[in-house]
Protein backbone atom coordinates (compact mmCIF):
# COMPACT_ATOMS: atom_id res chain seq x y z
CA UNK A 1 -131.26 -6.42 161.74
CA UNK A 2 -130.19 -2.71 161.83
CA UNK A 3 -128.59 -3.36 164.94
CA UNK A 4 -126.38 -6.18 163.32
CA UNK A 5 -125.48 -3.48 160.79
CA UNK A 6 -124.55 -1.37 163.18
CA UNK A 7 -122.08 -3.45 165.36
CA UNK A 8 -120.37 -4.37 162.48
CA UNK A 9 -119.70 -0.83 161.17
CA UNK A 10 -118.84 0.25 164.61
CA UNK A 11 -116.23 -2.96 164.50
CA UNK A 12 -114.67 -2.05 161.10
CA UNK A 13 -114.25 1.40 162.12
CA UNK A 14 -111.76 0.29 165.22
CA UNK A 15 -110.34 -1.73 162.77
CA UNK A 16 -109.68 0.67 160.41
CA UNK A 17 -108.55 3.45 162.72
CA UNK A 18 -106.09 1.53 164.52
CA UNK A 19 -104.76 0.04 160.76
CA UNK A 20 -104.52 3.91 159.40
CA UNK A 21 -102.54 4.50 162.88
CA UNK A 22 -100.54 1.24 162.67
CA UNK A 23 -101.41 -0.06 165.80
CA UNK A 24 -103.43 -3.35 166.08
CA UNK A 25 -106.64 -3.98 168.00
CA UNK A 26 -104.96 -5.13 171.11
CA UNK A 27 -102.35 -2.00 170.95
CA UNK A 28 -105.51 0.15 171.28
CA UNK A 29 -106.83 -2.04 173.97
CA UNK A 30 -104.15 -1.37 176.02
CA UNK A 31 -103.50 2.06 175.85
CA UNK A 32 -107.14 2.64 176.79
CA UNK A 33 -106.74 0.43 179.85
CA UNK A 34 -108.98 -1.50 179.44
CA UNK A 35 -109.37 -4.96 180.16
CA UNK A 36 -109.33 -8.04 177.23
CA UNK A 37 -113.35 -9.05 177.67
CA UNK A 38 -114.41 -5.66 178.33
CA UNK A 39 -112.68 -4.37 175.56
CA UNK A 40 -113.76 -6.62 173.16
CA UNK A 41 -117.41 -7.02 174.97
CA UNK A 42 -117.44 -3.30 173.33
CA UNK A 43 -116.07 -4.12 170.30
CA UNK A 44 -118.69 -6.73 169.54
CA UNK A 45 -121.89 -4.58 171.70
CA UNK A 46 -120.97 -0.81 171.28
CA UNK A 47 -124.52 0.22 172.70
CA UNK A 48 -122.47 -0.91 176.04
CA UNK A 49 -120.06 1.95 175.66
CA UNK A 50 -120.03 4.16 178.44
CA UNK A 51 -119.06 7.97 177.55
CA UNK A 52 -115.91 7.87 179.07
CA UNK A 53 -114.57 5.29 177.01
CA UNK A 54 -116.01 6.44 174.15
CA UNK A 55 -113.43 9.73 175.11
CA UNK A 56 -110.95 7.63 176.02
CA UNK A 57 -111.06 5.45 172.45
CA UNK A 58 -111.17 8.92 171.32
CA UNK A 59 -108.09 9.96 172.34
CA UNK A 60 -106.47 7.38 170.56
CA UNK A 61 -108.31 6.81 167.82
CA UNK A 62 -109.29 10.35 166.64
CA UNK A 63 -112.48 10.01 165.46
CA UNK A 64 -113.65 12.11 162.85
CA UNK A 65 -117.27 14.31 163.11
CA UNK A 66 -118.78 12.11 161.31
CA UNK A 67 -117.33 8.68 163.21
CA UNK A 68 -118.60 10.73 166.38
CA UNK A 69 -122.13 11.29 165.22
CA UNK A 70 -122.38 7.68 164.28
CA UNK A 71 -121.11 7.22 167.96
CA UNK A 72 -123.89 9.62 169.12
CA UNK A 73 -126.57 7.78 167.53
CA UNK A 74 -125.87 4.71 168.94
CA UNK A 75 -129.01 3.28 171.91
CA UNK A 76 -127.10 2.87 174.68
CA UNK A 77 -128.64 1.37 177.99
């Protein structure tokens, strides 16, 4: 269940930082680069992040210490 919890906190927080930046989901997605169903594979599974596109979300998103600890945290595989 915690890992439910998780994707969806990791999903409102894209939301939300694109929103505050007044670009929409698929505005980020494309400035990243990358493509629809990866993009949104991450969205919805953000264990599957690699580092490098947790930088590159980074660079648009701006995360703030405490979005990138959360980040940190996450299991990846």
């Amino acid at each position: 269940m915690r890992k439910a919890i998780r994707q969806l906190d990791f999903k409102e927080m894209i939301r939300r930082k694109a929103h505050d930046l007044g670009m929409s989901l698929e505005q980020v997605r494309e400035k990243t680069g990358m493509s629809e169903s990866t993009f949104y594979r991450r969205v919805k599974h953000p264990s599957d992040l690699t580092l490098r596109e947790v930088y590159i979300l980074d660079l648009y998103l701006h995360f703030d210490d405490k979005e990138k600890l959360e980040l940190a945290n996450l299991k990846y595989r």
